[in-house]
C-alpha atoms as a PDB file:
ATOM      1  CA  UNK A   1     -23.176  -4.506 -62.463  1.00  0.00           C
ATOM      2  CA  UNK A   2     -20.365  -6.659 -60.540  1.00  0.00           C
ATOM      3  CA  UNK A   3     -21.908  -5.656 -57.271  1.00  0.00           C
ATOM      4  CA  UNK A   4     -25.089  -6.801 -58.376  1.00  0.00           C
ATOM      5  CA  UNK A   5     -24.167 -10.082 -60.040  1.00  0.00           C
ATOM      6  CA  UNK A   6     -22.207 -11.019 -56.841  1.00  0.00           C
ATOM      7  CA  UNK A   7     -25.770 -10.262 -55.057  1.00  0.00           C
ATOM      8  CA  UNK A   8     -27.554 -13.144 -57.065  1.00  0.00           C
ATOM      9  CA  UNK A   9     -24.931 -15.874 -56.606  1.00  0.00           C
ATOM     10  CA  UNK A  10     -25.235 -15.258 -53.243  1.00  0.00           C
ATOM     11  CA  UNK A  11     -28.792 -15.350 -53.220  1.00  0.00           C
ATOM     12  CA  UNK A  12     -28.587 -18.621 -55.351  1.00  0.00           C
ATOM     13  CA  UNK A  13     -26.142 -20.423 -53.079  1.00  0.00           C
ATOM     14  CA  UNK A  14     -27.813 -19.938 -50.192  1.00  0.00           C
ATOM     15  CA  UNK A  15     -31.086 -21.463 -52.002  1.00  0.00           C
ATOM     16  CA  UNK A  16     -29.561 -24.109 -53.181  1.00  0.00           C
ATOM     17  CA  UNK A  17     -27.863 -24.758 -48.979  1.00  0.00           C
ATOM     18  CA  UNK A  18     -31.251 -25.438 -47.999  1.00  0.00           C
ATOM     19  CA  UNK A  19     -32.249 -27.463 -50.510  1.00  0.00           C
ATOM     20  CA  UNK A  20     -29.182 -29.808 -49.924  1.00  0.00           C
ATOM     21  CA  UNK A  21     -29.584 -29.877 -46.367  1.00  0.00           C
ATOM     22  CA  UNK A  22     -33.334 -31.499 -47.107  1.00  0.00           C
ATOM     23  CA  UNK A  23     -33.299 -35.197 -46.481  1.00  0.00           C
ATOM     24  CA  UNK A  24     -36.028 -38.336 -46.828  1.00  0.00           C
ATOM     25  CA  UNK A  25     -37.709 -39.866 -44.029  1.00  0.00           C
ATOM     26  CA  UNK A  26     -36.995 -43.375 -45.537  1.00  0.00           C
ATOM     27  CA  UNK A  27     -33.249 -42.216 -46.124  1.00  0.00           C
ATOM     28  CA  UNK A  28     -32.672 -41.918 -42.485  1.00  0.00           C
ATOM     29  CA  UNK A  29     -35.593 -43.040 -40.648  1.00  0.00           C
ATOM     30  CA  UNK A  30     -36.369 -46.668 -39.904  1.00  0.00           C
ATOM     31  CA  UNK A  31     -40.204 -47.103 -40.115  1.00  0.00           C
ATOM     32  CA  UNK A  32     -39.881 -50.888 -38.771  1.00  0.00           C
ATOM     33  CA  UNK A  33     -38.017 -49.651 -35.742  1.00  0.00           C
ATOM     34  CA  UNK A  34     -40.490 -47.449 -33.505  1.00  0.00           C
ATOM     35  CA  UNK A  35     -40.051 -46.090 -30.285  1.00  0.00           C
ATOM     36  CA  UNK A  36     -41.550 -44.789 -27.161  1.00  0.00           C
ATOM     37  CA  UNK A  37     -39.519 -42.772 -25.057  1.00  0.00           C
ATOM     38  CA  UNK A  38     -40.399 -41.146 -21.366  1.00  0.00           C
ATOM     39  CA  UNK A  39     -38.156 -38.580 -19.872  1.00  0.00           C
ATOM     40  CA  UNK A  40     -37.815 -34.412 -19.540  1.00  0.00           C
ATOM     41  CA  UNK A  41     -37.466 -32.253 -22.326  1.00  0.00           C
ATOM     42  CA  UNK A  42     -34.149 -30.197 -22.010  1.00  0.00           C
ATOM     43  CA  UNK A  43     -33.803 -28.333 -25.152  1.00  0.00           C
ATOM     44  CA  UNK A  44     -36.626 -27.043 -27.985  1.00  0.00           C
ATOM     45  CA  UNK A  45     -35.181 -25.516 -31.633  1.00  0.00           C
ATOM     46  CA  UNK A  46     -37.495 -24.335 -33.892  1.00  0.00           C
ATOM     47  CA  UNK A  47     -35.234 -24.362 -36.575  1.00  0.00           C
ATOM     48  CA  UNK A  48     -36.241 -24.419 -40.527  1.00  0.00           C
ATOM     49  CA  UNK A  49     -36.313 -27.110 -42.393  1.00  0.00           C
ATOM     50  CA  UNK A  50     -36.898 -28.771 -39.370  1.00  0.00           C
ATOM     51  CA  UNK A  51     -36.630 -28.339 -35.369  1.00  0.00           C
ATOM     52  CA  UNK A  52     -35.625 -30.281 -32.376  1.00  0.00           C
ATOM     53  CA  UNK A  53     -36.789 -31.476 -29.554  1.00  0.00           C
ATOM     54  CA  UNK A  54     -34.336 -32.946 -27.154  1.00  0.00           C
ATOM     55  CA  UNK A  55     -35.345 -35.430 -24.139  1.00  0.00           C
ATOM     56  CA  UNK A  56     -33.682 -37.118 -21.409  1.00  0.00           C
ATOM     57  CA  UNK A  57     -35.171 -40.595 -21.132  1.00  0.00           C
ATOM     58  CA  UNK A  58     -33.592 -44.002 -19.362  1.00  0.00           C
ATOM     59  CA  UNK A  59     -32.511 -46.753 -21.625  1.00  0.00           C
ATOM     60  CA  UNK A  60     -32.553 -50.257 -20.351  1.00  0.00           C
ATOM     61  CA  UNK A  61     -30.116 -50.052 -18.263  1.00  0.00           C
ATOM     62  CA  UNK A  62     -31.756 -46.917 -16.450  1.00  0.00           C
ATOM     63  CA  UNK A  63     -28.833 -44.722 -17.749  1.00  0.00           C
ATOM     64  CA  UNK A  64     -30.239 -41.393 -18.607  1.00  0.00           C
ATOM     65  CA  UNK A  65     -29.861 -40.871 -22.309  1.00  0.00           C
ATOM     66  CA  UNK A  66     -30.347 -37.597 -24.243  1.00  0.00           C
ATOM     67  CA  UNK A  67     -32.088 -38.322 -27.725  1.00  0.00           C
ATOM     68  CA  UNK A  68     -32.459 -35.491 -30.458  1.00  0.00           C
ATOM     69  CA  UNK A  69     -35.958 -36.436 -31.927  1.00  0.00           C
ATOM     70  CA  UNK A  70     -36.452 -34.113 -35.276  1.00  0.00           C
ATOM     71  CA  UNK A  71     -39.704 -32.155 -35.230  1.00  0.00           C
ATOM     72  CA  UNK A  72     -41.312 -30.863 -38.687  1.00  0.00           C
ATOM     73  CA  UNK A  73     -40.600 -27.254 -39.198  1.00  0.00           C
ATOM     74  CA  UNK A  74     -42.297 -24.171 -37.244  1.00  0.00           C
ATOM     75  CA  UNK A  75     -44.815 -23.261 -39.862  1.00  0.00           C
ATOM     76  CA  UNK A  76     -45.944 -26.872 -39.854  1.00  0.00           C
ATOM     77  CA  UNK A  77     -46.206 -26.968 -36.320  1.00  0.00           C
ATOM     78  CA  UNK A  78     -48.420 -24.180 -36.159  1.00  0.00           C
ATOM     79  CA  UNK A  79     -50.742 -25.146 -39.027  1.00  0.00           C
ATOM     80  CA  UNK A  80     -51.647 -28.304 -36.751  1.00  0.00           C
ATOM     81  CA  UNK A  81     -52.538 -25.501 -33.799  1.00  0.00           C
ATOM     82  CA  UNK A  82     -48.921 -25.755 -32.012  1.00  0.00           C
ATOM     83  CA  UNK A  83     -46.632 -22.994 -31.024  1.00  0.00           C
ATOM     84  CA  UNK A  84     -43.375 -22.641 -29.360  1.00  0.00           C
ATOM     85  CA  UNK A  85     -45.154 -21.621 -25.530  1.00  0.00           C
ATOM     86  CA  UNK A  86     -45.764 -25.031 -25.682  1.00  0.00           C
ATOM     87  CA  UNK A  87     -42.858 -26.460 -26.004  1.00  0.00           C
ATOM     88  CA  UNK A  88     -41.286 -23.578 -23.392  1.00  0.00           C
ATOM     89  CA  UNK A  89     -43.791 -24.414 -21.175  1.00  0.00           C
ATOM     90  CA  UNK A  90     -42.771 -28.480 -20.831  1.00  0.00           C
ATOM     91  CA  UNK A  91     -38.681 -27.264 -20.584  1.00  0.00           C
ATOM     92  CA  UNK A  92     -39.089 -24.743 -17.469  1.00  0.00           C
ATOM     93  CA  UNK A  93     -41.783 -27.349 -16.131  1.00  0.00           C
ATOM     94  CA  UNK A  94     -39.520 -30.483 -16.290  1.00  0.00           C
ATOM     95  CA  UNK A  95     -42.868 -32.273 -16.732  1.00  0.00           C
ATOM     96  CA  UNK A  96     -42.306 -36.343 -18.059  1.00  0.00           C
ATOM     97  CA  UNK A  97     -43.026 -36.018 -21.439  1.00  0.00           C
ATOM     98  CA  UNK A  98     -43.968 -39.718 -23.619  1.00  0.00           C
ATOM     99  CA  UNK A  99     -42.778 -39.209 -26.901  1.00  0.00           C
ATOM    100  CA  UNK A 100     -43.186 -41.833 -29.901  1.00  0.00           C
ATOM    101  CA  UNK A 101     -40.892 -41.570 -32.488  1.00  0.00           C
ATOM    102  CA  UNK A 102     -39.033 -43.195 -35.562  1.00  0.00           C
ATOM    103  CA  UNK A 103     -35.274 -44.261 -35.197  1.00  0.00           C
ATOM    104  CA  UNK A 104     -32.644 -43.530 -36.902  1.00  0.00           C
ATOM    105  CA  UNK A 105     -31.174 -45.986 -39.616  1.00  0.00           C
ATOM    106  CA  UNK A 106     -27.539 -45.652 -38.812  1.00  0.00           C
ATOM    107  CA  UNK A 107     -27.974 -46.245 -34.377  1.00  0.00           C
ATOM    108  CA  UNK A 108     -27.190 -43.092 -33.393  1.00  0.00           C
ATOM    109  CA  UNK A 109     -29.494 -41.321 -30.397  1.00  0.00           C
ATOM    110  CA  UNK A 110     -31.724 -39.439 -32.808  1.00  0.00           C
ATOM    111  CA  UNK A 111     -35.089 -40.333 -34.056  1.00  0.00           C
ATOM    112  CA  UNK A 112     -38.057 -38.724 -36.187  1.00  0.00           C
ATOM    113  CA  UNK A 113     -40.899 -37.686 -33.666  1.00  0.00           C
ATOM    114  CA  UNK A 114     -44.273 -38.977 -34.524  1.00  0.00           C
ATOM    115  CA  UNK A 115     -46.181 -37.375 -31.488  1.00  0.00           C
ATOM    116  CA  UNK A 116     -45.859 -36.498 -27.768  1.00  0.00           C
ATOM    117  CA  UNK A 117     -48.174 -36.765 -25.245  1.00  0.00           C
ATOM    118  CA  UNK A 118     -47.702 -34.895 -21.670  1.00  0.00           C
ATOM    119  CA  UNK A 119     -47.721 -37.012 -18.126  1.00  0.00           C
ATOM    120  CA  UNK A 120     -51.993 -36.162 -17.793  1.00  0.00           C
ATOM    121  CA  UNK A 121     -52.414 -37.843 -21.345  1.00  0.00           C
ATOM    122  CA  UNK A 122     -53.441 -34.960 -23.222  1.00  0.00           C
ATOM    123  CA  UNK A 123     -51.707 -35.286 -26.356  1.00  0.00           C
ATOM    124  CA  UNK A 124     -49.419 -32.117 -26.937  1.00  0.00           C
ATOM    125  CA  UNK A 125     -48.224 -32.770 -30.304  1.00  0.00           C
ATOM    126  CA  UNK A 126     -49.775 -34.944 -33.111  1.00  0.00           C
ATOM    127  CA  UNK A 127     -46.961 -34.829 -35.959  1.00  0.00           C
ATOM    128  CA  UNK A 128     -49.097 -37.079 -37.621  1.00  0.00           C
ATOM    129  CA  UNK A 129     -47.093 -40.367 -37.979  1.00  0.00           C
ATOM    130  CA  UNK A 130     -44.913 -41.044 -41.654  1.00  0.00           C
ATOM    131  CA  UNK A 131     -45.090 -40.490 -45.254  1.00  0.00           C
ATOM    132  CA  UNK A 132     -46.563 -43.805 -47.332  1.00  0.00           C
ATOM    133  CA  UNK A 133     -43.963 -46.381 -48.168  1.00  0.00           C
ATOM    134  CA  UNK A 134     -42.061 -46.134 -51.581  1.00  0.00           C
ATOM    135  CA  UNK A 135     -41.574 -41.937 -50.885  1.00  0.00           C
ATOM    136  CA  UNK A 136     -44.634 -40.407 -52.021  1.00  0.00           C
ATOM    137  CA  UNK A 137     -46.179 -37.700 -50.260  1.00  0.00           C
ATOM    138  CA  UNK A 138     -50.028 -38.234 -49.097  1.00  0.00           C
ATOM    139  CA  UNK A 139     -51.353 -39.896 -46.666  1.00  0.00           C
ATOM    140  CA  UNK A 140     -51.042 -38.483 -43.105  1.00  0.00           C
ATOM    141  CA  UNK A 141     -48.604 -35.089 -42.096  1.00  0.00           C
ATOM    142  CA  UNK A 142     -44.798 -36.539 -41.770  1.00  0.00           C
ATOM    143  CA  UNK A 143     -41.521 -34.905 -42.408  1.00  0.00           C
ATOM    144  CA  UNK A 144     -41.796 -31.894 -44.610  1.00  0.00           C
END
C-alpha cells in the first residue's frame, strides 16, 4: 500500500510540473513589439509544452545574434500539416530563414514565433499569429 501511494504522488507532482511550467502569451510576450528576423536556423526542439527554434540573425549593428523564438508544441505543429523533417531539413541546409515573431517583455533574445517563411517565399510555418487581447482563447492558433 506504501509502494503504491508513493506511485500516485509521484504521478501527481509531475502533473502538477507541467502545469506550472505553462505560461501566458501576454505574461511574457509583447504584442506591440513585433519582429522580423533573417538569419540560419541552428538548433530545432520539439519539446512539450512548447519547442524551439533557434536562429542566427544580424542585429543593427550586423553582429550575429542567436534568438530562441518559442514554437507551439509538436502535436500543434502537426495538426497545421508540419513535422519535424521540416525543420531538419532548414538546419543541415543552412538556408536564410525570415521569421516574424513576438518579443519578449523583459529584453532578453527570445521571442514568440508567429510564422516563418523560407528564402523562395513559400511560407514553412504559419503559427497563426496571437491569442485576442484581454487572454481569452479564440480567434486565430497562438501559444497553446
Amino acid at each position: 500500500m506504501k509502494k503504491l501511494s508513493m506511485l500516485a504522488l509521484t504521478i501527481s507532482l509531475l502533473g502538477a510540473s507541467t502545469a506550472f511550467a505553462h505560461h501566458s502569451f501576454q505574461a511574457e510576450y509583447d504584442q506591440s513589439k513585433p519582429l522580423t528576423l533573417a538569419g540560419k536556423i541552428t538548433k530545432v526542439l520539439n519539446d512539450n509544452p512548447h519547442g524551439w527554434i533557434y536562429l542566427d540573425a544580424k542585429n543593427a549593428q550586423g553582429r550575429i545574434v542567436n534568438w530562441a523564438l518559442e514554437i507551439p508544441a509538436p502535436n500543434v505543429l502537426r495538426r497545421n500539416g508540419y513535422d519535424r523533417s521540416i525543420f531538419e531539413t532548414l538546419v543541415a541546409s543552412g538556408e536564410e530563414v525570415t521569421v516574424t515573431a513576438y518579443s519578449a517583455k523583459d529584453g532578453s533574445k527570445h521571442a514568440w514565433a508567429g510564422g516563418l517563411t523560407r528564402a523562395d517565399g513559400g511560407t514553412v510555418i504559419t503559427l497563426g499569429g496571437i491569442p485576442p487581447q484581454g487572454g481569452g482563447r479564440g480567434g486565430p492558433r497562438g501559444p497553446q
